[in-house]
N, C-alpha and C. Protein backbone atom coordinates (compact mmCIF):
# COMPACT_ATOMS: atom_id res chain seq x y z
N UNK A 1 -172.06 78.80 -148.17
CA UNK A 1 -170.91 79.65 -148.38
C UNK A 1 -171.29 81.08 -147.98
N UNK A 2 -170.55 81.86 -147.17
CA UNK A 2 -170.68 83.28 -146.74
C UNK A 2 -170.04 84.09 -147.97
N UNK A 3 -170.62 85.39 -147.84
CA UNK A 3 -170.07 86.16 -148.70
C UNK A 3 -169.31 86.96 -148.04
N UNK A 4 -167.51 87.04 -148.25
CA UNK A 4 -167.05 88.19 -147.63
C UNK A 4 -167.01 89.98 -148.10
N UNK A 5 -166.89 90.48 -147.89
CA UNK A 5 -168.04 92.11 -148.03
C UNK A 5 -166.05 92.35 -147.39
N UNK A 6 -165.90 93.18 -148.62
CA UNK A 6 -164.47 93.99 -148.70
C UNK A 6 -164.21 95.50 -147.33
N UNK A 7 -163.26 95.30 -146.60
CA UNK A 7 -163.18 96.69 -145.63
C UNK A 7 -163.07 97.46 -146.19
N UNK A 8 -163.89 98.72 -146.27
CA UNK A 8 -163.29 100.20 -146.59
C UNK A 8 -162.01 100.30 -146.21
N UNK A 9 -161.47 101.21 -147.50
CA UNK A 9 -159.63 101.40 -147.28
C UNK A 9 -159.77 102.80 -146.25
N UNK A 10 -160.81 103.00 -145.44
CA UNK A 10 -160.43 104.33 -144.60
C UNK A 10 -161.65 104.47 -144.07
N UNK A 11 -161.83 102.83 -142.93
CA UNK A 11 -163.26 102.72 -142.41
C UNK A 11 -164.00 104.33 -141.70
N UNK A 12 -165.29 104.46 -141.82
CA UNK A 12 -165.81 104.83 -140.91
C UNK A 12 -166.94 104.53 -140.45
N UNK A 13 -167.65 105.14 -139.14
CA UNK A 13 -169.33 104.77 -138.86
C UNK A 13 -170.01 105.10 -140.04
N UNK A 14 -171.54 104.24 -140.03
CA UNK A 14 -172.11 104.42 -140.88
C UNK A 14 -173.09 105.95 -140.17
N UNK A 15 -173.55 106.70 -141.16
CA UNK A 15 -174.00 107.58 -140.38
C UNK A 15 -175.56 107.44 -139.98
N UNK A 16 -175.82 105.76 -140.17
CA UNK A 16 -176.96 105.56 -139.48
C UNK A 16 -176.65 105.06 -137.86
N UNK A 17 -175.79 105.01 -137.71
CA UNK A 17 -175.18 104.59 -136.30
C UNK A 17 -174.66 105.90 -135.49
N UNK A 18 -174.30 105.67 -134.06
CA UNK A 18 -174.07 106.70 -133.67
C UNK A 18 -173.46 105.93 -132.32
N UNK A 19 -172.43 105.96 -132.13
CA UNK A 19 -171.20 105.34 -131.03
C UNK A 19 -171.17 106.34 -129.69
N UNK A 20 -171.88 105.73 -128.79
CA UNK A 20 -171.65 106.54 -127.14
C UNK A 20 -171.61 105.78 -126.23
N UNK A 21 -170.90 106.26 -125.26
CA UNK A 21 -170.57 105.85 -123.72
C UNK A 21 -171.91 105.49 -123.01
N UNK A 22 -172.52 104.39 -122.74
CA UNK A 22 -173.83 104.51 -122.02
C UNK A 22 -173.62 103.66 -120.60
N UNK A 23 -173.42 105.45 -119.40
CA UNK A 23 -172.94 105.21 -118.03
C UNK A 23 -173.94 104.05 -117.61
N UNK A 24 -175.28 104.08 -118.30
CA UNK A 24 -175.94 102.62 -117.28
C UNK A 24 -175.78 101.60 -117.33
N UNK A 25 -175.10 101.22 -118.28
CA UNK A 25 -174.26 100.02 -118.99
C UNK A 25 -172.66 99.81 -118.98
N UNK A 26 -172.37 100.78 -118.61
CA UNK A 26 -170.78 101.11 -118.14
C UNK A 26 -170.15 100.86 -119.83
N UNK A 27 -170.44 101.31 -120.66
CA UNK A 27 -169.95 100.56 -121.81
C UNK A 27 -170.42 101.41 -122.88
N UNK A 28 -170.01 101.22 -123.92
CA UNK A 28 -170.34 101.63 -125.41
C UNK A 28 -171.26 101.03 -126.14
N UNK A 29 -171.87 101.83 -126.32
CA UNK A 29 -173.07 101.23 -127.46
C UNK A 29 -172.85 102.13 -128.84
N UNK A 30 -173.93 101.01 -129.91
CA UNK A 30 -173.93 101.75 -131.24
C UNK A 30 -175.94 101.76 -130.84
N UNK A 31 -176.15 103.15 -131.42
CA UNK A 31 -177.31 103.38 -131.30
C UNK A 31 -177.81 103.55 -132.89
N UNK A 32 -178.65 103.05 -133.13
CA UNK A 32 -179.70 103.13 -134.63
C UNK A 32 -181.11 103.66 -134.61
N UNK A 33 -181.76 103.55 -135.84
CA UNK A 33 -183.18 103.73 -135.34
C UNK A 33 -184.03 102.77 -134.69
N UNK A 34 -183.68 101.30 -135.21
CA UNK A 34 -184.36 100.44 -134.61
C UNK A 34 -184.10 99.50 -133.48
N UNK A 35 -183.03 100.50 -132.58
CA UNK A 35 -182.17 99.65 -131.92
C UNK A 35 -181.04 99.92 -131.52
N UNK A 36 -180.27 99.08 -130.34
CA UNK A 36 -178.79 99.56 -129.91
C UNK A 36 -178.42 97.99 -130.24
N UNK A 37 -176.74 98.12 -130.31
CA UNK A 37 -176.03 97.05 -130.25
C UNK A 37 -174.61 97.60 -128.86
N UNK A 38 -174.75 96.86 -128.22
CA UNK A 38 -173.95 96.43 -126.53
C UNK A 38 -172.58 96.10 -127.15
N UNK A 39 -171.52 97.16 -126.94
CA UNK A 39 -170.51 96.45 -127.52
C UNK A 39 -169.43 95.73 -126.34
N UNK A 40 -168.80 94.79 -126.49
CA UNK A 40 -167.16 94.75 -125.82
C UNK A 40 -166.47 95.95 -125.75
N UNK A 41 -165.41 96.07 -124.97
CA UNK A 41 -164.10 96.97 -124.82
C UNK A 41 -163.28 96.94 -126.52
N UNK A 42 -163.38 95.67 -126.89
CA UNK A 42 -162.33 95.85 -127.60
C UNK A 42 -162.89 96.61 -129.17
N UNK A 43 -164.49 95.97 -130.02
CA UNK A 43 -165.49 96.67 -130.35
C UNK A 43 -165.47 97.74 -129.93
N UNK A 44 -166.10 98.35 -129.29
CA UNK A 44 -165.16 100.11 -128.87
C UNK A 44 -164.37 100.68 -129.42
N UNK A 45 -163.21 100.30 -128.79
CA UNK A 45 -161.83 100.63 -128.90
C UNK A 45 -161.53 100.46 -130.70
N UNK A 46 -161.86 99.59 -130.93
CA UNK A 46 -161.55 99.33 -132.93
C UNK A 46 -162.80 100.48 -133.68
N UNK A 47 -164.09 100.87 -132.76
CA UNK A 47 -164.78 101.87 -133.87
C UNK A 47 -164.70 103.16 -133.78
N UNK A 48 -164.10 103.36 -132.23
CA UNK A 48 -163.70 104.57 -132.00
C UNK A 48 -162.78 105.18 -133.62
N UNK A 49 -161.97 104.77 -133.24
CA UNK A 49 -160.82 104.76 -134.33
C UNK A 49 -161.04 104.92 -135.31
N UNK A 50 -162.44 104.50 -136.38
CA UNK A 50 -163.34 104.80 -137.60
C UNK A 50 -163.83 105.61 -137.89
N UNK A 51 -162.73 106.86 -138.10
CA UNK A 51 -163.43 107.88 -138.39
C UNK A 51 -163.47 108.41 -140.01
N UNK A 52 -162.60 107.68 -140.62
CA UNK A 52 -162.67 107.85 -142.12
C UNK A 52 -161.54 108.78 -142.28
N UNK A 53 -160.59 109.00 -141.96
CA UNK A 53 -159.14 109.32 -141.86
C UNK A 53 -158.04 108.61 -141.90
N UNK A 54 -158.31 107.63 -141.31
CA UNK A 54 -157.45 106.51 -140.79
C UNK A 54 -157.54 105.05 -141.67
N UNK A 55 -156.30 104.41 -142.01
CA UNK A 55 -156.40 103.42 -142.80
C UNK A 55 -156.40 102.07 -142.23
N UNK A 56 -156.89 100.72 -142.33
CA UNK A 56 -156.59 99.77 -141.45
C UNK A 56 -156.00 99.43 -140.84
N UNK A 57 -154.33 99.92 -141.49
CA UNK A 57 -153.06 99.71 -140.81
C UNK A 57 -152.82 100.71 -139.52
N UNK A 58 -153.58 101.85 -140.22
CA UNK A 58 -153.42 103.43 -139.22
C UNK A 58 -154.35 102.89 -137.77
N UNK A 59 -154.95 101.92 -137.71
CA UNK A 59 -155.68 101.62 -137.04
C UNK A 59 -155.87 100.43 -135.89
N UNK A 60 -154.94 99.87 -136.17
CA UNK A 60 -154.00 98.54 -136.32
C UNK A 60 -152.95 99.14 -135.09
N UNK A 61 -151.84 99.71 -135.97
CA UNK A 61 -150.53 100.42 -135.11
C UNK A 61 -151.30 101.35 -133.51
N UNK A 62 -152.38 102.05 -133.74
CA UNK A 62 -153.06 102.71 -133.03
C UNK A 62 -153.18 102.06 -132.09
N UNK A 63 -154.12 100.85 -132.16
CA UNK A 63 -154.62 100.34 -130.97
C UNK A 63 -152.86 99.18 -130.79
N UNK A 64 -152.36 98.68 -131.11
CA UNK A 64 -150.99 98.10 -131.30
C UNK A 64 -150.16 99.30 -129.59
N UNK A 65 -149.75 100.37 -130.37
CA UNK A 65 -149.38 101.39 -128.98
C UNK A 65 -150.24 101.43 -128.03
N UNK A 66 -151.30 101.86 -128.04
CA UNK A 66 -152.24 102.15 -127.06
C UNK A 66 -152.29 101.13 -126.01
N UNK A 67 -152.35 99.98 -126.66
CA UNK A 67 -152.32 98.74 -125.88
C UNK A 67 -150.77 97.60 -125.15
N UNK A 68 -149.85 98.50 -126.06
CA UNK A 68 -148.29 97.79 -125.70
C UNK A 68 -148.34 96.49 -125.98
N UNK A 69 -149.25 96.03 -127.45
CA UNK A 69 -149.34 94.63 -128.02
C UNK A 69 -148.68 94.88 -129.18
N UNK A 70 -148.76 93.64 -129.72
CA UNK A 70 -148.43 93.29 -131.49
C UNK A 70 -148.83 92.70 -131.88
N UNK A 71 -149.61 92.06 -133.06
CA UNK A 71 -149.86 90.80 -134.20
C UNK A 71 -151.15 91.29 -133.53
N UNK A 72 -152.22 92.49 -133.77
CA UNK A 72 -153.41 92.77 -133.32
C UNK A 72 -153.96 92.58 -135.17
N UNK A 73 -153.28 92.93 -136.19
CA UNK A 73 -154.09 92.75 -137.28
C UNK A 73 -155.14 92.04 -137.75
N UNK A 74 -155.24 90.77 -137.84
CA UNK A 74 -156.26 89.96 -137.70
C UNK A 74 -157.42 89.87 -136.50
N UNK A 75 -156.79 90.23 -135.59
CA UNK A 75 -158.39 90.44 -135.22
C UNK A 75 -158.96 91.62 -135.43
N UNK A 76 -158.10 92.80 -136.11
CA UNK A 76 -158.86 93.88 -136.01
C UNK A 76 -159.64 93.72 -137.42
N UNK A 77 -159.26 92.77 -138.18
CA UNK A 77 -159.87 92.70 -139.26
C UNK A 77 -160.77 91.99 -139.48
N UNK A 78 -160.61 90.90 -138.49
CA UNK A 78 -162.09 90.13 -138.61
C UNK A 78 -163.41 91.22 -138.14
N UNK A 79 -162.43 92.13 -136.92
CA UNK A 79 -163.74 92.58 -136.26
C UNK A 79 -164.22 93.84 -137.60
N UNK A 80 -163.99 94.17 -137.83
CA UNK A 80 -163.76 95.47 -139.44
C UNK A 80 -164.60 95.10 -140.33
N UNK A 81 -164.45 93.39 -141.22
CA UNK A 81 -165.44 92.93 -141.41
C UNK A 81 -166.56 92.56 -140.73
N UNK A 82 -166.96 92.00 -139.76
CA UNK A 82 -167.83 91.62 -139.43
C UNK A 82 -168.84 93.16 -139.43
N UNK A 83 -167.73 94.38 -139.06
CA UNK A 83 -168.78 95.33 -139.07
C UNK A 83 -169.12 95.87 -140.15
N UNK A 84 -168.37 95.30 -141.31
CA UNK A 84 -169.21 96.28 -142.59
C UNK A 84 -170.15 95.70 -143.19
N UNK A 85 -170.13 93.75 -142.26
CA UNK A 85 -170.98 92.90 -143.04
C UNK A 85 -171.84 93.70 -142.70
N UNK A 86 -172.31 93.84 -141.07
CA UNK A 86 -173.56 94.71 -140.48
C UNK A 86 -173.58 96.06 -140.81
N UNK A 87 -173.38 96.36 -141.48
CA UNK A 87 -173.52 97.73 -142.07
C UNK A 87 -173.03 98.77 -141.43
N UNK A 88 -172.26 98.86 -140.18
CA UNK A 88 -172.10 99.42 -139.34
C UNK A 88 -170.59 100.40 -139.80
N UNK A 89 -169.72 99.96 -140.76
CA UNK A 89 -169.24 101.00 -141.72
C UNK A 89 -169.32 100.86 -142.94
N UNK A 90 -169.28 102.27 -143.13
CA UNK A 90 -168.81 102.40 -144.65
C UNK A 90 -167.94 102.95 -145.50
């Protein structure tokens, strides 16, 4: 059985992480001390957005316009958890 680990109501990076554009990779990375993690477009695009202002929903509708989609909630939430499992917000 997994343990699910609750989203912050107003995700942000953890401030052991640090989110940049890396041109040699054409892509976004999260940089740590012991390490980078290679993200997707869409990873990106959902941590950008984590700045601790913004509420899931605020975050949701965001990428929702940005993208000229709908019914994005669930995946933005799987991806939300998966990142607070990794510590990657808080």
């Amino acid at each position: 059985m997994t343990e699910t680990q609750s989203i912050p109501l107003q995700p942000k990076l953890n401030r052991l992480f640090r989110l940049q554009y890396e041109e040699a990779q054409k892509t976004h990375v999260l940089l740590y001390p012991e390490g980078m993690v290679k993200l997707n477009q869409s990873a990106s695009e959902i941590l950008q957005l984590c700045d601790g202002t913004r509420t899931v929903d605020q975050i949701v509708k965001a990428l929702e316009a940005k993208f000229g989609v709908s019914n994005l909630s669930a995946d933005v939430s799987a991806m939300l958890e998966e990142s607070t499992r990794r510590n990657w917000l808080e």
